[in-house]
C-alpha atoms as a PDB file:
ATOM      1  CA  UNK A   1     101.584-101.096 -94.116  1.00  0.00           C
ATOM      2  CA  UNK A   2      99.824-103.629 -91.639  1.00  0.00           C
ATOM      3  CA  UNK A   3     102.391-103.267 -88.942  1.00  0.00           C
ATOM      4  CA  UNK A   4     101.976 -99.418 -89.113  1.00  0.00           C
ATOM      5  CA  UNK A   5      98.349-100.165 -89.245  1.00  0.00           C
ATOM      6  CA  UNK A   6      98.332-102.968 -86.280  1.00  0.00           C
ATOM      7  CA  UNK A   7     100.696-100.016 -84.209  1.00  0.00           C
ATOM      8  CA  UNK A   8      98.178 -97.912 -84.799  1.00  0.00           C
ATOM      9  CA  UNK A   9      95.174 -99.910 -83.861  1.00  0.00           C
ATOM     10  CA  UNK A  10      97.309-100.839 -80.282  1.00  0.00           C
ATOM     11  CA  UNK A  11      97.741 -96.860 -79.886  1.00  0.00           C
ATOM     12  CA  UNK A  12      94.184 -96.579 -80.193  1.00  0.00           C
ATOM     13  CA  UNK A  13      92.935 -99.235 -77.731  1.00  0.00           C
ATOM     14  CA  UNK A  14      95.353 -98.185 -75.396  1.00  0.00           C
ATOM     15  CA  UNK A  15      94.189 -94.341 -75.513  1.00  0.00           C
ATOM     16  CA  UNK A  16      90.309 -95.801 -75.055  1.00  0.00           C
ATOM     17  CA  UNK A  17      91.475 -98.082 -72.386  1.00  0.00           C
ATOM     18  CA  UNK A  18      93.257 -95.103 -70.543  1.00  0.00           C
ATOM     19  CA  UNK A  19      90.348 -92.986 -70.883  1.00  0.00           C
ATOM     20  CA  UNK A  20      88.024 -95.450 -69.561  1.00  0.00           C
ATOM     21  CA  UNK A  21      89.852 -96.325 -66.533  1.00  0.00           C
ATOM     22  CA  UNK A  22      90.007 -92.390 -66.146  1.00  0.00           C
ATOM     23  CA  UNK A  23      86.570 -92.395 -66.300  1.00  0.00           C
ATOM     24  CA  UNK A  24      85.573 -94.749 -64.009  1.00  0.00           C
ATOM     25  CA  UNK A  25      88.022 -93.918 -61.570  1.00  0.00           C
ATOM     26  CA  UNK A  26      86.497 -90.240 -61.547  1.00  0.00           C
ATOM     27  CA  UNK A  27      82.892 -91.975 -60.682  1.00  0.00           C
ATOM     28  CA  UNK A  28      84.310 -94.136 -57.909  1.00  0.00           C
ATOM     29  CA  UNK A  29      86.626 -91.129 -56.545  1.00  0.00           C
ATOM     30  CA  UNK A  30      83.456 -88.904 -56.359  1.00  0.00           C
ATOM     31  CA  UNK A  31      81.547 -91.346 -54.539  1.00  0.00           C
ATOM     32  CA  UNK A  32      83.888 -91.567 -52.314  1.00  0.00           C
ATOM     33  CA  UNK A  33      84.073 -88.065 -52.072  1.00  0.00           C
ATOM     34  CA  UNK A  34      79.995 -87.743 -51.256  1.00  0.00           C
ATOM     35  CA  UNK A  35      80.344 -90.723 -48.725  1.00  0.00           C
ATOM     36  CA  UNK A  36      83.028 -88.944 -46.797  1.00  0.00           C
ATOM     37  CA  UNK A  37      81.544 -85.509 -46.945  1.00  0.00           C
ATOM     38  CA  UNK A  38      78.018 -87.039 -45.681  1.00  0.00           C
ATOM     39  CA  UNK A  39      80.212 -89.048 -42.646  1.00  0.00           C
ATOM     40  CA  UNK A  40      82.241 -86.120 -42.039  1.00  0.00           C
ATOM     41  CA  UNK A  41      78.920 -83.855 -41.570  1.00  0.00           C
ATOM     42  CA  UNK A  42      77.661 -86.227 -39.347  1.00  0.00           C
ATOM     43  CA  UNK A  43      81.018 -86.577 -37.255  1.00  0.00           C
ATOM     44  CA  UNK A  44      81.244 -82.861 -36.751  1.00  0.00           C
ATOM     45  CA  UNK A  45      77.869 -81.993 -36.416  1.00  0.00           C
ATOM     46  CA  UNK A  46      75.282 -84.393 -34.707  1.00  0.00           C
ATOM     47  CA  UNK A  47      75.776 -86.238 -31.208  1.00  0.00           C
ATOM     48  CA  UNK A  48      74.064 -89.539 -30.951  1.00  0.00           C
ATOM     49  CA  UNK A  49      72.885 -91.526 -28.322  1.00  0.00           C
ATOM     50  CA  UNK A  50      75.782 -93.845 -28.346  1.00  0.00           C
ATOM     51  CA  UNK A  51      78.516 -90.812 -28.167  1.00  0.00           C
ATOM     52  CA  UNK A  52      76.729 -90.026 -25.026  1.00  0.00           C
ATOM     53  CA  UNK A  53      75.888 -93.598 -23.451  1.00  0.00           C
ATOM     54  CA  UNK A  54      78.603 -96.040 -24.415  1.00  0.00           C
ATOM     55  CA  UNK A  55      76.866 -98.665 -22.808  1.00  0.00           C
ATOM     56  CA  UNK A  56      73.855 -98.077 -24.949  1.00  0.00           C
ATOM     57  CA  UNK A  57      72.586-101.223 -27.633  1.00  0.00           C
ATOM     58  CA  UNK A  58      71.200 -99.268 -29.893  1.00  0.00           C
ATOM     59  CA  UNK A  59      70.459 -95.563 -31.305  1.00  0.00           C
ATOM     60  CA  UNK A  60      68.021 -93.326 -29.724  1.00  0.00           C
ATOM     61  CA  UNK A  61      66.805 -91.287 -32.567  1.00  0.00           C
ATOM     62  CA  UNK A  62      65.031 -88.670 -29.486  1.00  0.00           C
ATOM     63  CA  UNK A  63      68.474 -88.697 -28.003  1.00  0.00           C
ATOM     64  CA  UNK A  64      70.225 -87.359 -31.012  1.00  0.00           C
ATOM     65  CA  UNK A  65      71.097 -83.797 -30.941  1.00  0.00           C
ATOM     66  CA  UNK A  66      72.468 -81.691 -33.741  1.00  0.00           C
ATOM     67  CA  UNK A  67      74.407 -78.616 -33.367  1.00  0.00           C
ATOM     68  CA  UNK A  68      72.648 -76.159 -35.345  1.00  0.00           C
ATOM     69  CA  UNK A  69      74.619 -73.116 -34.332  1.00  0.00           C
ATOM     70  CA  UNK A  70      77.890 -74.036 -36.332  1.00  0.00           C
ATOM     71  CA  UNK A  71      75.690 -75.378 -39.389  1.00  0.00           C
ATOM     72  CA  UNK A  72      74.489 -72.433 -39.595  1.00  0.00           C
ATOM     73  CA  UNK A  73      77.500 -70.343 -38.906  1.00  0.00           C
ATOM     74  CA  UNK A  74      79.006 -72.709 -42.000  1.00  0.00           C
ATOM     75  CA  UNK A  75      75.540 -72.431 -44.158  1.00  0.00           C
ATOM     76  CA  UNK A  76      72.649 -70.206 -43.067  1.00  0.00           C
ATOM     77  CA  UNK A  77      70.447 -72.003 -45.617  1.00  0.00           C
ATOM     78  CA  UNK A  78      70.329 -75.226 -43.368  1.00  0.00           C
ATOM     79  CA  UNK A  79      67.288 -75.292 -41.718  1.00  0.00           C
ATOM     80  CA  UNK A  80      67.247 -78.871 -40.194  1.00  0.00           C
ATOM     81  CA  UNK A  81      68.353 -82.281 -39.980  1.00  0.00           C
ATOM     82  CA  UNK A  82      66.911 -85.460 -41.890  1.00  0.00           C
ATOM     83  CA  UNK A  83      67.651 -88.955 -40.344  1.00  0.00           C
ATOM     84  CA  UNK A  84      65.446 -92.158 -41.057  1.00  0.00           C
ATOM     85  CA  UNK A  85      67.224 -95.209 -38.900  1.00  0.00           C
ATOM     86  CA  UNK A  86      68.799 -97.849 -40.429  1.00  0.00           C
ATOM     87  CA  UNK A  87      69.073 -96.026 -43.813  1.00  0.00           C
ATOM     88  CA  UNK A  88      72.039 -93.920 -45.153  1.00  0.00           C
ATOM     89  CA  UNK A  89      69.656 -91.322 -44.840  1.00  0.00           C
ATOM     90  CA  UNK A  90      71.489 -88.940 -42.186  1.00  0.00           C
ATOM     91  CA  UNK A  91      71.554 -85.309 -43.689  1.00  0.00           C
ATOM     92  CA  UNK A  92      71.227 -81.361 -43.621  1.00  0.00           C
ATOM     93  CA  UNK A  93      68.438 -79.939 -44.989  1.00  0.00           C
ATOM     94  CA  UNK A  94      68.650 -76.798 -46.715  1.00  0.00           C
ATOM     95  CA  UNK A  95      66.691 -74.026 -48.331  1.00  0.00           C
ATOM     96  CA  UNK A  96      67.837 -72.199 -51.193  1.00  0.00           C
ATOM     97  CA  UNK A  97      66.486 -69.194 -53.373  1.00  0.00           C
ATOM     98  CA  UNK A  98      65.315 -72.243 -55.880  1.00  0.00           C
ATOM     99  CA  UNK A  99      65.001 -75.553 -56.337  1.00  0.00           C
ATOM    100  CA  UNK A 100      68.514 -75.202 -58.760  1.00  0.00           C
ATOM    101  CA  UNK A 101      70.377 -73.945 -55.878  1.00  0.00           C
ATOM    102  CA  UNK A 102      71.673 -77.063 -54.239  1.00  0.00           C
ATOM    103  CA  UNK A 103      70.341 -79.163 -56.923  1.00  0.00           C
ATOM    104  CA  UNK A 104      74.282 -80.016 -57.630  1.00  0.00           C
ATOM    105  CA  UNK A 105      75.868 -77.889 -54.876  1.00  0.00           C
ATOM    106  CA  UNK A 106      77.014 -78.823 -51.576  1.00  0.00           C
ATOM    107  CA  UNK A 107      76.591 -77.289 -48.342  1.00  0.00           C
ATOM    108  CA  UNK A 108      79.524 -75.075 -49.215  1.00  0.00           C
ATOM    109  CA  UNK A 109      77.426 -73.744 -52.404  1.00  0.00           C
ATOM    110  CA  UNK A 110      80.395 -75.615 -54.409  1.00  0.00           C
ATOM    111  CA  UNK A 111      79.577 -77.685 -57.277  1.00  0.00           C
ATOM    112  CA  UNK A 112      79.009 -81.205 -56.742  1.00  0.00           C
ATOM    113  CA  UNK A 113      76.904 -83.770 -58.541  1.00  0.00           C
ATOM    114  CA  UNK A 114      75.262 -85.167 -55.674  1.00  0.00           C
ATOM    115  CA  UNK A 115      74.096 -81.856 -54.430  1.00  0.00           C
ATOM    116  CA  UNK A 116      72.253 -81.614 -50.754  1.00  0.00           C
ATOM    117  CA  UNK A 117      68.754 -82.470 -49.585  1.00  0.00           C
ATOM    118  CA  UNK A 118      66.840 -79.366 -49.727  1.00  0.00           C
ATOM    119  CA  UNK A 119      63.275 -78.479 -49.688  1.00  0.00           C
ATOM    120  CA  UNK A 120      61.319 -76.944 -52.635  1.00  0.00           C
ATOM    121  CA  UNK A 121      61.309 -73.156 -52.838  1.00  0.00           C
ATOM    122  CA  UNK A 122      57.532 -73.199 -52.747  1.00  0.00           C
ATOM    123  CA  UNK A 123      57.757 -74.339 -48.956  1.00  0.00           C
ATOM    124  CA  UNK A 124      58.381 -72.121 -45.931  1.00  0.00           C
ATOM    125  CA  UNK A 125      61.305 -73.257 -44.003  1.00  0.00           C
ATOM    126  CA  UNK A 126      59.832 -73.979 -40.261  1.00  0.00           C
ATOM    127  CA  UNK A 127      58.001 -77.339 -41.830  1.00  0.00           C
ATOM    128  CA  UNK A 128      54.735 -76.167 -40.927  1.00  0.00           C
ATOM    129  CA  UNK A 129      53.252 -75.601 -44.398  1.00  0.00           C
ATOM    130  CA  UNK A 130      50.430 -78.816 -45.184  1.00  0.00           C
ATOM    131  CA  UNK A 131      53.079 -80.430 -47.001  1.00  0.00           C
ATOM    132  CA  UNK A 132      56.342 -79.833 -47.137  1.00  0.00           C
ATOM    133  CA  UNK A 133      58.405 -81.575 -50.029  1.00  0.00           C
ATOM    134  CA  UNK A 134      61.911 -82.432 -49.240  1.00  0.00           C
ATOM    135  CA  UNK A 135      64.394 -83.554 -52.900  1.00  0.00           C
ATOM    136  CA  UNK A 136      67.395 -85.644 -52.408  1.00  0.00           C
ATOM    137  CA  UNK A 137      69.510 -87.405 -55.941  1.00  0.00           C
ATOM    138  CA  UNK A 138      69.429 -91.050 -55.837  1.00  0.00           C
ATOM    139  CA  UNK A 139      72.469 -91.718 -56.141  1.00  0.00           C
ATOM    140  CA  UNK A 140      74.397 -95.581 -57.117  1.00  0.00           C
ATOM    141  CA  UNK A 141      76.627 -95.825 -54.432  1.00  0.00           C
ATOM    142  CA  UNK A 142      73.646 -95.885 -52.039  1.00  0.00           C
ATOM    143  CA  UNK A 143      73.690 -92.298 -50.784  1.00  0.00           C
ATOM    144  CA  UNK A 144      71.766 -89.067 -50.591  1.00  0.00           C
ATOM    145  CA  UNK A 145      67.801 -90.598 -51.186  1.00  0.00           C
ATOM    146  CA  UNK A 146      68.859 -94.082 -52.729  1.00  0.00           C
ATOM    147  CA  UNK A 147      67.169 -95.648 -49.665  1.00  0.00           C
ATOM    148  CA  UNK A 148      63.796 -94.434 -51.326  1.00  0.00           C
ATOM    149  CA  UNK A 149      63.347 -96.604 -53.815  1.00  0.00           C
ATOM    150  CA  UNK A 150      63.214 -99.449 -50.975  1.00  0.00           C
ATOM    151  CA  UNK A 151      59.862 -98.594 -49.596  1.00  0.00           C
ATOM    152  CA  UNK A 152      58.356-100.063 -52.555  1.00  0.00           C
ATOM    153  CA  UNK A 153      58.867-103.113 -50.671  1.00  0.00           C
ATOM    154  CA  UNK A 154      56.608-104.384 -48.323  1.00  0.00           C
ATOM    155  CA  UNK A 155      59.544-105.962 -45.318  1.00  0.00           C
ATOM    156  CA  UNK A 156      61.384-102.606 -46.031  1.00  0.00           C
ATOM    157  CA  UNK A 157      58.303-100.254 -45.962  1.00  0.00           C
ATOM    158  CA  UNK A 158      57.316-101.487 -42.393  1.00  0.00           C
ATOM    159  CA  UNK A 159      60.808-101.691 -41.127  1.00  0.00           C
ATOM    160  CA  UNK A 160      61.234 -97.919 -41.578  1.00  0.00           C
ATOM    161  CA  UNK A 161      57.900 -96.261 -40.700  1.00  0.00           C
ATOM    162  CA  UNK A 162      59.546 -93.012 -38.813  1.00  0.00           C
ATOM    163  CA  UNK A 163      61.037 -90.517 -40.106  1.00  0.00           C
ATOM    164  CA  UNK A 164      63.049 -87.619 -38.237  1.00  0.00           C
ATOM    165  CA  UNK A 165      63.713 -84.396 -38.701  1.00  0.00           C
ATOM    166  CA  UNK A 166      65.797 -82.308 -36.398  1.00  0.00           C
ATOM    167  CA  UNK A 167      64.568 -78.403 -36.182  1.00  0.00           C
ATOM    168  CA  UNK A 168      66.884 -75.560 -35.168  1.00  0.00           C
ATOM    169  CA  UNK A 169      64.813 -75.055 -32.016  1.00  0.00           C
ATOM    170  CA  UNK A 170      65.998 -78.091 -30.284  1.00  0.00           C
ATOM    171  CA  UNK A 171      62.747 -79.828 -31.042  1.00  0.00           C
ATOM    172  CA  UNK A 172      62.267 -83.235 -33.133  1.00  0.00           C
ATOM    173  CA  UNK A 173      59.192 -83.786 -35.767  1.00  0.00           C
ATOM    174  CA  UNK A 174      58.460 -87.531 -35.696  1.00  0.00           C
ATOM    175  CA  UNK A 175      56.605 -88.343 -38.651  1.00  0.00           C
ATOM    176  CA  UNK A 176      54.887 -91.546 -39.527  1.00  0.00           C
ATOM    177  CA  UNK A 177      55.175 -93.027 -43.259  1.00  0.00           C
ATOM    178  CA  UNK A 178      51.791 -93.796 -44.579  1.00  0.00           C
ATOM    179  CA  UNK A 179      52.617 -94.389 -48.927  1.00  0.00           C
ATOM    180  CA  UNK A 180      55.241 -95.222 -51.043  1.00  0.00           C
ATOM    181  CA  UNK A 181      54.616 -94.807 -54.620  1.00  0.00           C
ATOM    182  CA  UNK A 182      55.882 -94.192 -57.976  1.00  0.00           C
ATOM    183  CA  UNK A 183      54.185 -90.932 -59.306  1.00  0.00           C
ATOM    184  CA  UNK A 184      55.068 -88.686 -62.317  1.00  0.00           C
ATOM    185  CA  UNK A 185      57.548 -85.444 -61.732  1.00  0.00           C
ATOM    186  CA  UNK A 186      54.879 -83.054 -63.310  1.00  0.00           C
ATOM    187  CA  UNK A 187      52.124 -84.796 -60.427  1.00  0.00           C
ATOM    188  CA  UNK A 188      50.187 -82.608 -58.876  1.00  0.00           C
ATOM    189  CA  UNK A 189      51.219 -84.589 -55.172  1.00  0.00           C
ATOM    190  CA  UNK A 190      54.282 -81.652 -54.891  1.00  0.00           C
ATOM    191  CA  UNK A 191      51.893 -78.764 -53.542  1.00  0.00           C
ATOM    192  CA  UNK A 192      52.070 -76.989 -50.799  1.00  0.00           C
ATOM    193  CA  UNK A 193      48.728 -76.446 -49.750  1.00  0.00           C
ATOM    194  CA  UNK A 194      45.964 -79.417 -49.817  1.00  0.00           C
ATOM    195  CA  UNK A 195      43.060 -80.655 -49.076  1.00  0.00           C
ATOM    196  CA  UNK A 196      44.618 -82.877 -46.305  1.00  0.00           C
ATOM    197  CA  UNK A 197      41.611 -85.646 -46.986  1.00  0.00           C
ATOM    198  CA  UNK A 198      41.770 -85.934 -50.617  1.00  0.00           C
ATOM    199  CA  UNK A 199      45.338 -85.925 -50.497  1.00  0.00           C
ATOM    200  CA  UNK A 200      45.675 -88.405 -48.522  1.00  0.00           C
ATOM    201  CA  UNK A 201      43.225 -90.858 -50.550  1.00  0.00           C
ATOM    202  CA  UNK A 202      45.035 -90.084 -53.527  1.00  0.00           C
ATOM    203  CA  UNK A 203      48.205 -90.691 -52.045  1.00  0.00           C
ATOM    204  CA  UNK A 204      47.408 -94.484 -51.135  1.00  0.00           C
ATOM    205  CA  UNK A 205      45.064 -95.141 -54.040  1.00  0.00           C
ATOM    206  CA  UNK A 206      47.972 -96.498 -56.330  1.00  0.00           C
ATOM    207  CA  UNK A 207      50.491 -97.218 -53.482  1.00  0.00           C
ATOM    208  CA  UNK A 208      53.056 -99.785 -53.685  1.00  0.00           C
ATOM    209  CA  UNK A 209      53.014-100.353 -50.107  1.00  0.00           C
ATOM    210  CA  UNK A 210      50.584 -98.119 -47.611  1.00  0.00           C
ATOM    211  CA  UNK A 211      49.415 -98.327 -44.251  1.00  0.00           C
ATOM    212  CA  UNK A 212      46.613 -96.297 -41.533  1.00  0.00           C
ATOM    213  CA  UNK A 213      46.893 -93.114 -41.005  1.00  0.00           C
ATOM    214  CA  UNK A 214      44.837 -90.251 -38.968  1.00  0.00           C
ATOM    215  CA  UNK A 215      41.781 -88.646 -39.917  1.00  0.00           C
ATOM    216  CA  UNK A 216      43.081 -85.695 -38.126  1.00  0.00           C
ATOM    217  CA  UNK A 217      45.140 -83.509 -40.055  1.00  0.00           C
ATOM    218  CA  UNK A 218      48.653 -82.619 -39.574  1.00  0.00           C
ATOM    219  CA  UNK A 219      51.520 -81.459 -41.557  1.00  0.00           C
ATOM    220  CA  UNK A 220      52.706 -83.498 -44.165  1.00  0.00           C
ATOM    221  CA  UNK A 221      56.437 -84.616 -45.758  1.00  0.00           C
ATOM    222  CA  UNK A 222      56.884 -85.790 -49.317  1.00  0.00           C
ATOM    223  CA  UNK A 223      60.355 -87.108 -49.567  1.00  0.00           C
ATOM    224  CA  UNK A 224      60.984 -87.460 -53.719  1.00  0.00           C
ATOM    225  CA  UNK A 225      63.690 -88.803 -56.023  1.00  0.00           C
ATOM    226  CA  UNK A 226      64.438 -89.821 -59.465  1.00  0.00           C
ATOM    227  CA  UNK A 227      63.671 -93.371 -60.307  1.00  0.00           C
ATOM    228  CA  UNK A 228      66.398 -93.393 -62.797  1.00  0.00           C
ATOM    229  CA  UNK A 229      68.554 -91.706 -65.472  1.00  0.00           C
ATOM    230  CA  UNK A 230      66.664 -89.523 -67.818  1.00  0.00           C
ATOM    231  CA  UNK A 231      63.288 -90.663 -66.313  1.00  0.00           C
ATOM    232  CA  UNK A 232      60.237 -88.496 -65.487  1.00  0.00           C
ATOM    233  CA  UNK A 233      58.834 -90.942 -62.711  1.00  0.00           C
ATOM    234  CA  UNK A 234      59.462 -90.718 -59.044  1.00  0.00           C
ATOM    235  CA  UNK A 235      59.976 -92.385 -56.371  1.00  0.00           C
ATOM    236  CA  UNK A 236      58.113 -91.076 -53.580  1.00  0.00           C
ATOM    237  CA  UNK A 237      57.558 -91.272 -49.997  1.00  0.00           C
ATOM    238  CA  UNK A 238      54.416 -89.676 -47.999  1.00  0.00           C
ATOM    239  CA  UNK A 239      54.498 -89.225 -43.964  1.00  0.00           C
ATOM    240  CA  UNK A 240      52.428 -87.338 -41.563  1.00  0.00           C
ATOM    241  CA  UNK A 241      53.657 -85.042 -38.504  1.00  0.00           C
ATOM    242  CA  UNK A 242      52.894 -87.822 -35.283  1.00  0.00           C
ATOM    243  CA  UNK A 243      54.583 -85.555 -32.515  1.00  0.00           C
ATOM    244  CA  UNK A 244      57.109 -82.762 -32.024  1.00  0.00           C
ATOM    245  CA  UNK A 245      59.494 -83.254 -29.264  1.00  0.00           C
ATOM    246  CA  UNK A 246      60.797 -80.966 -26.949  1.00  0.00           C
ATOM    247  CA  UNK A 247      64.074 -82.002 -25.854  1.00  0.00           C
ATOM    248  CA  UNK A 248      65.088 -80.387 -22.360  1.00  0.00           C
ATOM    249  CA  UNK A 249      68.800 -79.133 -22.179  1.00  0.00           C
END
């Protein structure tokens, strides 16, 4: 009776065992997958500086150029390009009907649990709206918005005060960071319209980390993502619109 029970016992660990190592070999497989997916975007779709100048030290993020044409031809829902330097933030940014639509889809509307960047359906898609917020999953393995949760911290925070997004017009919005915070997911912060002023106060009265930013007002960028599993706070990233670029062909 004890050996069938000890036999029994081994079968069991072994079957928990096997399912574990299932398990996590699913997680790690699937961030591979999003890593390679993300690179493989980038590959096929953007030119940087240093594709173009071999010789050159370091990135030009006004030299980038995307190729919006086949993006779109492959997803007519992207309606830019997201890229903060130094950061694995280098993505598409999308529209869809509602916030649920790439929420855990990819840019091929399959389902994936890292889903896309996209903006919220309250926003119009040309970034021109007072403030435009812009979702991305924070995921473990350091993709998608991970990066966020950095600007908390003061040496990060000023190492990464622009923010670029690439617009189907050949143009570049340059935007300057000006608060990082942790805020609540039902906050009032993800409007569209605003009282630019009051906003702005509100934005850097609780800040982690904040710096100056103009009286004049310009459109604004909320970049937002979960702080972690199965909480309701946010981390959260507020820039204003410095400059758009026109970049000659």
């Amino acid at each position: 009776m004890k050996e069938k029970l000890r036999k029994l016992l081994l079968v069991i660990c072994i079957c928990v065992f096997a399912y574990s190592a299932f398990q996590l070999g699913s997680i790690f497989y699937n961030y591979y997958k999003i890593e390679k997916d993300s690179e493989e975007l980038i590959d096929e779709y953007v030119m940087s500086s240093s594709d173009a100048d071999k010789n050159a030290k370091e990135e030009d993020p006004l030299k980038r150029v995307v190729d919006f044409k086949k993006l779109k031809e492959r997803n007519s829902d992207v309606i830019g390009w997201l890229y903060i330097p130094d950061t694995t933030i280098d993505e598409p940014i999308l529209k869809g009907k509602t916030n649920d639509t790439y929420l855990y889809s990819d840019i091929d509307k399959k389902s994936k649990t890292a889903g896309q960047v996209f903006i919220d359906e309250i926003n119009s898609k040309d970034f021109k709206d007072d403030n435009t917020i812009i979702y991305g999953h924070n995921m473990r393995n350091g993709s998608r918005f991970h990066n966020l949760r950095y600007y908390v911290e003061k040496e990060f925070y000023d190492g990464h005060n622009l923010v670029y997004i690439y617009l189907p017009d050949g143009s570049i919005n340059v935007y300057k960071v000006f608060s990082a915070r942790v805020i609540d997911a039902s906050s009032d912060f993800y409007r569209r319209d605003i009282d630019y002023k009051k906003y702005i106060e509100k934005a850097q009265s609780k800040a982690r980390q904040k710096s100056d930013v103009s009286d004049e007002q310009n459109p604004l960028i909320l970049l937002s993502t979960c702080y972690g599993r199965d909480s309701d706070s946010r981390y959260v990233v507020f820039a204003r619109l410095d400059k758009n670029v026109k970049i000659s062909e």
